[in-house]
C-alpha atoms as a PDB file:
ATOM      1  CA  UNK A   1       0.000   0.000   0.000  1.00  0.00           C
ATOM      2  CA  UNK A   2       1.855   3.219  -1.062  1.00  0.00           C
ATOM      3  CA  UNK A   3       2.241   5.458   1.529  1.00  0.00           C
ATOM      4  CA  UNK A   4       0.245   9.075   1.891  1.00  0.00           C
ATOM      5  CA  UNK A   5       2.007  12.457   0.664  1.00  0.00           C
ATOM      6  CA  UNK A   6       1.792  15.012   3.294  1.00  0.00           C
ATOM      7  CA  UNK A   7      -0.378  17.751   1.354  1.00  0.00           C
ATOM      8  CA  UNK A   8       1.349  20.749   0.116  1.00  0.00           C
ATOM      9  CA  UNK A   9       0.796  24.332   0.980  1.00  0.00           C
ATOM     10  CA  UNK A  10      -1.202  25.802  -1.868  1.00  0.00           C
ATOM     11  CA  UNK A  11      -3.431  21.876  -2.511  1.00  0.00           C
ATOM     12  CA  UNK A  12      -6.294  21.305  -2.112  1.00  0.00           C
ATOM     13  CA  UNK A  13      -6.640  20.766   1.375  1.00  0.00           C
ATOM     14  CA  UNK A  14      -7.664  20.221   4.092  1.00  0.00           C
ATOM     15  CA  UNK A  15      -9.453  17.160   2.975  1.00  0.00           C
ATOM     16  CA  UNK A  16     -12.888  17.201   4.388  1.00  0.00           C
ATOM     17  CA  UNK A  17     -14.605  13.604   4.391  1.00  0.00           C
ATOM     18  CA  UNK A  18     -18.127  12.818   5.861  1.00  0.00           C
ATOM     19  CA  UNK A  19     -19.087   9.441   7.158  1.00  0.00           C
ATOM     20  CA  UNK A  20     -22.799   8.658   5.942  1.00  0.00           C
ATOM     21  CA  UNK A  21     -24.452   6.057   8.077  1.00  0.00           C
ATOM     22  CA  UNK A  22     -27.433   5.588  10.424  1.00  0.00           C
ATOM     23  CA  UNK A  23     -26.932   4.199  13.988  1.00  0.00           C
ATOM     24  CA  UNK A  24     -25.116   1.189  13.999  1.00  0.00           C
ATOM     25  CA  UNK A  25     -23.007   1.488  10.763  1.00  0.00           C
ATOM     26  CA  UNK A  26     -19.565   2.160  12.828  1.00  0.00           C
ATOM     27  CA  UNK A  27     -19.091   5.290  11.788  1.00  0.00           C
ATOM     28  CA  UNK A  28     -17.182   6.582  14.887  1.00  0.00           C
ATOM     29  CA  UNK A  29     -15.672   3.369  15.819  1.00  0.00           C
ATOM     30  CA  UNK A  30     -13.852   3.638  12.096  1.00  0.00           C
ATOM     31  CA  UNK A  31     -12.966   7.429  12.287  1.00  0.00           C
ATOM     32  CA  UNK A  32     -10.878   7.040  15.554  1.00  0.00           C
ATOM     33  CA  UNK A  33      -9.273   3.652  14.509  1.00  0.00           C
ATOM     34  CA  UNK A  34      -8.213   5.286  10.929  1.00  0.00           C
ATOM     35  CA  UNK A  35      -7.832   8.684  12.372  1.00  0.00           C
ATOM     36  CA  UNK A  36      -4.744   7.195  14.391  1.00  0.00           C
ATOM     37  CA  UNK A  37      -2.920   5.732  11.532  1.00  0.00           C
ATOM     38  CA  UNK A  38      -2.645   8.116   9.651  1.00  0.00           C
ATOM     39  CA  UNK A  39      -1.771  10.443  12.031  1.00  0.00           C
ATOM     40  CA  UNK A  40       1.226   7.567  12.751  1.00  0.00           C
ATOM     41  CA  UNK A  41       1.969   8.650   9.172  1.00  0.00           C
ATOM     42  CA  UNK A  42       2.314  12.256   9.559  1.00  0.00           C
ATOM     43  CA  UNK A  43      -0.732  13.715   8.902  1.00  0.00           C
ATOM     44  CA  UNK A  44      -2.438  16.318  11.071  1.00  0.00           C
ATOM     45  CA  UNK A  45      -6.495  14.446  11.398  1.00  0.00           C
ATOM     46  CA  UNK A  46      -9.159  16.038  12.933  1.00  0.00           C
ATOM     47  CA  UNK A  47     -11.593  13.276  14.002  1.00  0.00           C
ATOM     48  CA  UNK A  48     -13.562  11.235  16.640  1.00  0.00           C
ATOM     49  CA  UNK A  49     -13.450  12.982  19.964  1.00  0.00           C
ATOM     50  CA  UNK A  50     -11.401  15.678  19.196  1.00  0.00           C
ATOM     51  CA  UNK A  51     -13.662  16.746  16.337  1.00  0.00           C
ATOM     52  CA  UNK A  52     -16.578  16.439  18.839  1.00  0.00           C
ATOM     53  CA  UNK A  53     -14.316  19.128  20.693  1.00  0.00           C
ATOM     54  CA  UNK A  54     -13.850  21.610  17.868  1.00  0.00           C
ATOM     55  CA  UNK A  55     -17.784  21.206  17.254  1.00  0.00           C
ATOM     56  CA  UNK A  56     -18.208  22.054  21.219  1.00  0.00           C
ATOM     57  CA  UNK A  57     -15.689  24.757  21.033  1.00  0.00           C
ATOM     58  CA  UNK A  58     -17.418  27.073  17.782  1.00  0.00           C
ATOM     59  CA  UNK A  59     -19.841  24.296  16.122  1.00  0.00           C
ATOM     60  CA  UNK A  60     -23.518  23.224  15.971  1.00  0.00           C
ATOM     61  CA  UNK A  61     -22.815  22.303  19.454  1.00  0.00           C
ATOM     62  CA  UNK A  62     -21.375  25.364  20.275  1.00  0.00           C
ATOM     63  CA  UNK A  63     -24.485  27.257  18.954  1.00  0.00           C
ATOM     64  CA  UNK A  64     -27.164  24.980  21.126  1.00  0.00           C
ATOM     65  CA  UNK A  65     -25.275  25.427  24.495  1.00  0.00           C
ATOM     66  CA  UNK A  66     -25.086  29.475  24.214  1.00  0.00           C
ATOM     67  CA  UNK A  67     -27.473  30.709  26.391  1.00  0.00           C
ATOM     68  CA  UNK A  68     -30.474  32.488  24.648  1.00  0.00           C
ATOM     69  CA  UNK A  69     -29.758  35.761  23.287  1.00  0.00           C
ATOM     70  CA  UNK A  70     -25.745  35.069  21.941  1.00  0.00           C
ATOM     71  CA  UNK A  71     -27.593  32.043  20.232  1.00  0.00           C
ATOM     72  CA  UNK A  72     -29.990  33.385  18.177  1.00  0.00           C
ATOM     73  CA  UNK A  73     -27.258  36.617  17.333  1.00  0.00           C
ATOM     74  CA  UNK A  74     -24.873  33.731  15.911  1.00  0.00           C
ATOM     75  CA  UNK A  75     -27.586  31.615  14.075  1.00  0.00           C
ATOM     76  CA  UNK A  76     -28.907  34.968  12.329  1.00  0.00           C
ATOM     77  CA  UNK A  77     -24.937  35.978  11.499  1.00  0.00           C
ATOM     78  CA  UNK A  78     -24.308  32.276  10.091  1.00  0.00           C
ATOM     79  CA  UNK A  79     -28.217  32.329   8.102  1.00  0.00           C
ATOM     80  CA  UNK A  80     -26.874  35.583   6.652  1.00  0.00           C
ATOM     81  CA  UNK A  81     -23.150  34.207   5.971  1.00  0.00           C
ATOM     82  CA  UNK A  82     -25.634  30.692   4.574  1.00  0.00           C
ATOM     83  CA  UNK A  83     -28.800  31.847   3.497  1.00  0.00           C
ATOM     84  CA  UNK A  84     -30.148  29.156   1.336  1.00  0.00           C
ATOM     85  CA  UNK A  85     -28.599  26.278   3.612  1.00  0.00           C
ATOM     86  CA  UNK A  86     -30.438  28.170   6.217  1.00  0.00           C
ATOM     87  CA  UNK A  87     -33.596  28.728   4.931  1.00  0.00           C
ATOM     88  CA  UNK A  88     -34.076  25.707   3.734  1.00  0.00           C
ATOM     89  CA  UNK A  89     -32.907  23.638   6.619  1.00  0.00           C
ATOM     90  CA  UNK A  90     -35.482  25.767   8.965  1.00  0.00           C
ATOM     91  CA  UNK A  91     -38.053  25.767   6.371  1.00  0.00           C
ATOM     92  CA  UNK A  92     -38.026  21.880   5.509  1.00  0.00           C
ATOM     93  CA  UNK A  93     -38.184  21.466   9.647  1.00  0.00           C
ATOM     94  CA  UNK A  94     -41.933  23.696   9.969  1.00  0.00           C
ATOM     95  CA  UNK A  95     -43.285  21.316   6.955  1.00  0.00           C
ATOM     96  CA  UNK A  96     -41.688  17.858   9.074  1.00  0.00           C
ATOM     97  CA  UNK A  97     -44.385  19.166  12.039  1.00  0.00           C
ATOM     98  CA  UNK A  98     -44.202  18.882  15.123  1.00  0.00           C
ATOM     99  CA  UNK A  99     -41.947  18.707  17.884  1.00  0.00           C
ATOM    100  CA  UNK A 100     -40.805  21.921  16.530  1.00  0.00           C
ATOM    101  CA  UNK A 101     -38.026  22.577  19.043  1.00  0.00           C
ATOM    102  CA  UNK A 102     -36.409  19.218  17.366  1.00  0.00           C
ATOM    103  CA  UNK A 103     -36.384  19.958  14.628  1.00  0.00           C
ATOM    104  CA  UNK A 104     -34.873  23.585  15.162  1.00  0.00           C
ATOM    105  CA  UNK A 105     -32.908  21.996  17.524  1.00  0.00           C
ATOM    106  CA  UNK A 106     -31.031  19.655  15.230  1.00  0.00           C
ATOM    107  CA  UNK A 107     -31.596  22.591  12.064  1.00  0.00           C
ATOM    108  CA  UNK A 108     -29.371  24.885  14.191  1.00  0.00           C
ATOM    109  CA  UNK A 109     -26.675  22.480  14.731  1.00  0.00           C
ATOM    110  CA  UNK A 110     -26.219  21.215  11.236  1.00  0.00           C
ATOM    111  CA  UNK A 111     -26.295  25.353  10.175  1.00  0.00           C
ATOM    112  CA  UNK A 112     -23.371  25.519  12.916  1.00  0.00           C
ATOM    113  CA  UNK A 113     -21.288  23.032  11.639  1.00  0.00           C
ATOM    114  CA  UNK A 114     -21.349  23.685   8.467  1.00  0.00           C
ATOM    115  CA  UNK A 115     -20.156  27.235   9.650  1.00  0.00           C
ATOM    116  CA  UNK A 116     -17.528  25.305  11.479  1.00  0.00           C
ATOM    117  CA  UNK A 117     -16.636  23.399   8.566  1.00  0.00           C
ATOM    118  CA  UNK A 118     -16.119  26.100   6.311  1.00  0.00           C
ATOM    119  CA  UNK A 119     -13.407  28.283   8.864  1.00  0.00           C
ATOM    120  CA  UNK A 120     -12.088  24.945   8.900  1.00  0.00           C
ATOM    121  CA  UNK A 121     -11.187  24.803   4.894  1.00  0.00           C
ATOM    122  CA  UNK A 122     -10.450  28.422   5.145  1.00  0.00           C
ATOM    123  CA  UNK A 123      -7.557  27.995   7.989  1.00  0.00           C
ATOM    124  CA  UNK A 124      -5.960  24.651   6.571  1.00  0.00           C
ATOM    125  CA  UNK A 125      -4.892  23.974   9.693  1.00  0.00           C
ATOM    126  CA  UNK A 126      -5.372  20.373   9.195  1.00  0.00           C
ATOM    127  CA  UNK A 127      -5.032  17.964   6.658  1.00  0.00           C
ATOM    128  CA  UNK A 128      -7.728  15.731   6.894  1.00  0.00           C
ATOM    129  CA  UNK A 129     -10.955  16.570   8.455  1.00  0.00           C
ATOM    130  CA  UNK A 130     -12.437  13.110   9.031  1.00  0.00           C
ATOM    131  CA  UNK A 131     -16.536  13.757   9.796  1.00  0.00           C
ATOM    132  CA  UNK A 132     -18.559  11.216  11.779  1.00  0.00           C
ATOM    133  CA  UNK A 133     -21.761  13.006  13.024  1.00  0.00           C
ATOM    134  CA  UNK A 134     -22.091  14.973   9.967  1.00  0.00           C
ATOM    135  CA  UNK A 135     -24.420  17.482   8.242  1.00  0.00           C
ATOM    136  CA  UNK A 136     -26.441  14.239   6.845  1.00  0.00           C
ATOM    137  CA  UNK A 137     -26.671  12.679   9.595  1.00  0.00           C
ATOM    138  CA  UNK A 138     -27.616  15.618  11.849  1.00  0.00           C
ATOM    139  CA  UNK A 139     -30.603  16.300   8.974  1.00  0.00           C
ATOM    140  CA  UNK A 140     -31.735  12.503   9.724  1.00  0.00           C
ATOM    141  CA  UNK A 141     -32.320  13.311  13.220  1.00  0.00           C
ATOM    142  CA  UNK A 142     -34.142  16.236  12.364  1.00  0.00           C
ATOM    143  CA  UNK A 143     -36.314  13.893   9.991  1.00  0.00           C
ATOM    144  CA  UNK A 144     -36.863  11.191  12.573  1.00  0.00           C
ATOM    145  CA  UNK A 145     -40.383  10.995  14.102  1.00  0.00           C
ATOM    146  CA  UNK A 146     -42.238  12.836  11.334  1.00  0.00           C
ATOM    147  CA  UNK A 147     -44.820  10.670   9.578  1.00  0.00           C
ATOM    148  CA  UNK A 148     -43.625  11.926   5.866  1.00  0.00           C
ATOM    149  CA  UNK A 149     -40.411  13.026   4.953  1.00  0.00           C
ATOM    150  CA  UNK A 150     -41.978  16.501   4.042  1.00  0.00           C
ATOM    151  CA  UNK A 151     -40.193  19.421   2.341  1.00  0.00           C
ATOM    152  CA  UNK A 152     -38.000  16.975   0.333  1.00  0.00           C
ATOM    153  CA  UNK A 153     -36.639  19.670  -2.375  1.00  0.00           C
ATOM    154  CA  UNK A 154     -36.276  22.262   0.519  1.00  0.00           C
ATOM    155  CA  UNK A 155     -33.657  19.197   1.647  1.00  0.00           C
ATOM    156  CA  UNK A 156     -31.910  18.770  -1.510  1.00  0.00           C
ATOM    157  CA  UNK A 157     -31.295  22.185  -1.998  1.00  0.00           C
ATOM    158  CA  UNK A 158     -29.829  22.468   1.449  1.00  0.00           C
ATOM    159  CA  UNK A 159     -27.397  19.493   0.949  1.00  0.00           C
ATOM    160  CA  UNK A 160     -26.545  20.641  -2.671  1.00  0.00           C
ATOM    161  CA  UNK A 161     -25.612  24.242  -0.481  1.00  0.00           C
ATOM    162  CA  UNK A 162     -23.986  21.817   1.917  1.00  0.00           C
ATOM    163  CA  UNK A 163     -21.830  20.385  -0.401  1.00  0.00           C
ATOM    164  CA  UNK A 164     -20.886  23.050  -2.435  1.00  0.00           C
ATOM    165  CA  UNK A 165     -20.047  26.115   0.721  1.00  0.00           C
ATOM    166  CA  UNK A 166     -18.164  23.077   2.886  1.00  0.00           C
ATOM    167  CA  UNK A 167     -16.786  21.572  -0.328  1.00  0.00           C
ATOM    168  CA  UNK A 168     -16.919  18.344   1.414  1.00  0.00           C
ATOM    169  CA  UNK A 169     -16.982  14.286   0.058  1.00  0.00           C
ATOM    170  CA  UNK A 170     -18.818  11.550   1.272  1.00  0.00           C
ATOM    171  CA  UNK A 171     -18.398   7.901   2.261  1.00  0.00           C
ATOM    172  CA  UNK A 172     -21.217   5.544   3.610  1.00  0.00           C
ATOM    173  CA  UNK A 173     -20.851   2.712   5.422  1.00  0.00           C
ATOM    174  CA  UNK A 174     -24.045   0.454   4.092  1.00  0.00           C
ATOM    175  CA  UNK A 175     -24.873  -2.295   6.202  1.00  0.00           C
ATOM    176  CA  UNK A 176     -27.456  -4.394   5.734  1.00  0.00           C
ATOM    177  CA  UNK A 177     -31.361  -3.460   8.270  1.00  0.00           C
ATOM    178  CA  UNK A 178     -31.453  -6.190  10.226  1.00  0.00           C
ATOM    179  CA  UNK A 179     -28.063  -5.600  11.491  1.00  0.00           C
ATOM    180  CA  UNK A 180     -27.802  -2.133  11.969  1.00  0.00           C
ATOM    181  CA  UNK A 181     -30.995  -2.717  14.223  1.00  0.00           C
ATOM    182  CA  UNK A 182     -28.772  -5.239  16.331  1.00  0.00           C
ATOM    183  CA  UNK A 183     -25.781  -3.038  16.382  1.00  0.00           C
ATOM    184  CA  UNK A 184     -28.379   0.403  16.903  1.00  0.00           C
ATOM    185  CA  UNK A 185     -30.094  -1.263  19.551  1.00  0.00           C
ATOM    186  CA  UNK A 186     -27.084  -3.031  21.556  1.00  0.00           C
ATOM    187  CA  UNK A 187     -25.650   0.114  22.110  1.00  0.00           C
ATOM    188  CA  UNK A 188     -24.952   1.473  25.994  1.00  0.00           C
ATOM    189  CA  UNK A 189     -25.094   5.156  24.995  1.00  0.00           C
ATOM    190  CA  UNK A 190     -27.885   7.687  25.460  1.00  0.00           C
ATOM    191  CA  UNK A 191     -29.424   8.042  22.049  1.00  0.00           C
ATOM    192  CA  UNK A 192     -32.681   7.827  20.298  1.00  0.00           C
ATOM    193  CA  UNK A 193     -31.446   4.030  19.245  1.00  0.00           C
ATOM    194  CA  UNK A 194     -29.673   2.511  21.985  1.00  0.00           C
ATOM    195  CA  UNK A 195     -30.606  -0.083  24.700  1.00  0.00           C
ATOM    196  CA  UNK A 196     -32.761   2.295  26.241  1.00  0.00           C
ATOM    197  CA  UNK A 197     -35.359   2.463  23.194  1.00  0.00           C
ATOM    198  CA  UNK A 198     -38.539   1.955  23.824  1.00  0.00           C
ATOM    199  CA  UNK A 199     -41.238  -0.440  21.101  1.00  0.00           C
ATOM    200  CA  UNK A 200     -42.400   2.564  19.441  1.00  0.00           C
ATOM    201  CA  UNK A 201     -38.844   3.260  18.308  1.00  0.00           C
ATOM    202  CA  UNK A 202     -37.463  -0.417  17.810  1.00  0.00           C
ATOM    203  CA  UNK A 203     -40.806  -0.986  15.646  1.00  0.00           C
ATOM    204  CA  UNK A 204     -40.233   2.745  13.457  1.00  0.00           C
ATOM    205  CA  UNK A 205     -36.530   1.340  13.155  1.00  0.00           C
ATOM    206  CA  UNK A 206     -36.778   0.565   9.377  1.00  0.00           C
ATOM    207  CA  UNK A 207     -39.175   3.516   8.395  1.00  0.00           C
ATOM    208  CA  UNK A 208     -35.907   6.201  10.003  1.00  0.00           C
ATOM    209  CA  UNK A 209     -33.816   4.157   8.252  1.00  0.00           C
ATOM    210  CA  UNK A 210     -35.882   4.678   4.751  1.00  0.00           C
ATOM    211  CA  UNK A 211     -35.574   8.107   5.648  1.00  0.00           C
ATOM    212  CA  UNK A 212     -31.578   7.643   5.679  1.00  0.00           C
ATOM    213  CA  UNK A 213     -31.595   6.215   2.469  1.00  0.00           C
ATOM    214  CA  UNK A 214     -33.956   9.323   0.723  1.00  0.00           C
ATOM    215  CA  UNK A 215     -31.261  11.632   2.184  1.00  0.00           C
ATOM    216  CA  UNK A 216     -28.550  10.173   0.684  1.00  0.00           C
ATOM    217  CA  UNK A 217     -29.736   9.617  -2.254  1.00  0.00           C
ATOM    218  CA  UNK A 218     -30.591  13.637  -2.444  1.00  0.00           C
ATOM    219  CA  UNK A 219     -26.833  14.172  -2.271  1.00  0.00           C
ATOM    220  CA  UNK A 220     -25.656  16.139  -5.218  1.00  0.00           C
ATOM    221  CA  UNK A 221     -23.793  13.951  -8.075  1.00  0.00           C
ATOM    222  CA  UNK A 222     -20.064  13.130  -6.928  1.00  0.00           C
ATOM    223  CA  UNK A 223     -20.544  13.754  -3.598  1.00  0.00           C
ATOM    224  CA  UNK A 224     -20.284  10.494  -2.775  1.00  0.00           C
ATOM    225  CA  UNK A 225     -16.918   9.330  -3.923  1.00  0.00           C
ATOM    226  CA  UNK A 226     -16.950   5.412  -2.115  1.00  0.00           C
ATOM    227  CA  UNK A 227     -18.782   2.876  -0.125  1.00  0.00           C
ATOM    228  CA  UNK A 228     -17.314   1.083   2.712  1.00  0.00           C
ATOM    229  CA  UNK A 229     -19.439  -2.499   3.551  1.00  0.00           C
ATOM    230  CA  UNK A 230     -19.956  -2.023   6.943  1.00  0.00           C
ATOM    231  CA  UNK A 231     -20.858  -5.782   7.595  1.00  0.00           C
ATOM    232  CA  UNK A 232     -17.335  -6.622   7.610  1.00  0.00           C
ATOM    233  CA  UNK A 233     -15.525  -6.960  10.536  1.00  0.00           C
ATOM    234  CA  UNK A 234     -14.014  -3.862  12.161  1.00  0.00           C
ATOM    235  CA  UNK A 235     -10.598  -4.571  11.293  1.00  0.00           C
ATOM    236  CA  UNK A 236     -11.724  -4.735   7.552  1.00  0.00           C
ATOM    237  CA  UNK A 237     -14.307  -1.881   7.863  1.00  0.00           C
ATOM    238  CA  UNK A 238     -11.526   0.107   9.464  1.00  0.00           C
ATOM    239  CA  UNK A 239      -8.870  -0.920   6.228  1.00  0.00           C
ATOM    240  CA  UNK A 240     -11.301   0.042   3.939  1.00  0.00           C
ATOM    241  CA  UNK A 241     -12.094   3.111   5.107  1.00  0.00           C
ATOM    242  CA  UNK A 242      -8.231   3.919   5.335  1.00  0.00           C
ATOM    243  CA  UNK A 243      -8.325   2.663   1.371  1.00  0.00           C
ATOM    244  CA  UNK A 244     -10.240   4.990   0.569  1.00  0.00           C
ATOM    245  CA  UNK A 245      -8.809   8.067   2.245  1.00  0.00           C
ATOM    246  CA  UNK A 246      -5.345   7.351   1.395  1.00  0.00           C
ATOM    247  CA  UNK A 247      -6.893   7.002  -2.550  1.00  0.00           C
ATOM    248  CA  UNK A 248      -8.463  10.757  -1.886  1.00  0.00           C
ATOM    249  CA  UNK A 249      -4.895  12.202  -0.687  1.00  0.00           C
ATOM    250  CA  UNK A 250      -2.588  10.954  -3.224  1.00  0.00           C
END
């Protein structure tokens, strides 16, 4: 396997890469594993817990634990910086109905990182920028629990802004429903799909996860740029996934 260049000043990095997958697909688990080699090989990753940091520090997260006023001064200065990501995000979240604070809830933090993401390819302070709880899979949450997936162009639109402002690529991790239903609802964590799931949301499992599969395939052409089969095991998954990156920096 030949080894990665470090990027050059003046590429086209930093290289930002988001993992696509619903609960279960090994998204994070992947990130930190292949985060670590390559930093082993000399390049500068942001990813896993110290990309949930940098989202704490001036991210979506960021943005939901400001306290009132500061919040909504920062989401109108990002909606004016994004405006059609924006609209469309908080627009496509009224036609999902209700709960409302949800989905503004989980609207505001995928309009914060993708604020985030863009200072990020504007410093280069890093080379890779390896994504797992990304703008696609922020917009599932926002989906999950509405009847319909409503305001389906107001979605595309945002992800086609998405892709274009962030200048991001994507790579899923497809696994197969039965398992990611094992894997979702194993899980010790406090999340929507985790041990602690109640019927309702064990039984909705593969309607949310229909809803995955709409979003993705809304993604603009050539986002996507590979598939890792996440029903390998996590040494393979984890290979792959390093495959694939090392492919994208060369």
């Amino acid at each position: 396997m030949p080894e990665p260049r470090k990027p050059s000043e003046g590429s086209a990095f930093p290289l930002l890469v988001e993992l696509i997958g619903p609960a279960g697909s090994g998204k994070t688990s992947a990130a930190g594993a292949v985060a670590q080699r390559l930093q082993q090989k000399g390049l500068n990753i942001l990813a896993h817990e110290d990309f949930r940091k940098e989202d704490l520090r001036r991210g979506g997260r960021y943005l939901q634990k400001s306290s009132a006023l500061p919040r909504i001064v920062r989401i109108l200065r990002l909606a004016a910086q994004r405006p059609v990501f924006a609209a469309c995000v908080y627009l496509a979240g009224i036609m999902l109905g209700p709960p409302f604070g949800t989905r503004f809830y989980y609207g505001t933090r995928a309009l914060g990182q993708l604020g985030m993401l863009v200072r990020l390819r504007r410093e280069a302070s890093f080379d890779v920028v390896l994504i797992d709880e990304g703008v696609v899979n922020i917009l599932w949450s926002m989906t999950v629990g509405a009847p319909r997936l409503r305001g389906a162009r107001l979605v595309r639109i945002a992800l086609a802004a998405y892709a274009r402002d962030s200048e991001a690529r994507g790579v899923t991790m497809s696994c197969d429903g039965v398992r990611l239903a094992e894997r979702a609802f194993s899980r010790s964590a406090p999340s929507r799909f985790s041990l602690h799931a109640g019927p309702d949301q064990r039984t909705d499992f593969p309607k949310w996860l229909g809803y995955h599969d709409e979003l993705v395939a809304m993604l603009p052409k050539g986002f996507i740029v590979s598939s890792v089969d996440a029903t390998q095991g996590p040494e393979d998954v984890q290979a792959s996934l390093q495959r694939t990156l090392e492919k994208l920096i060369a």
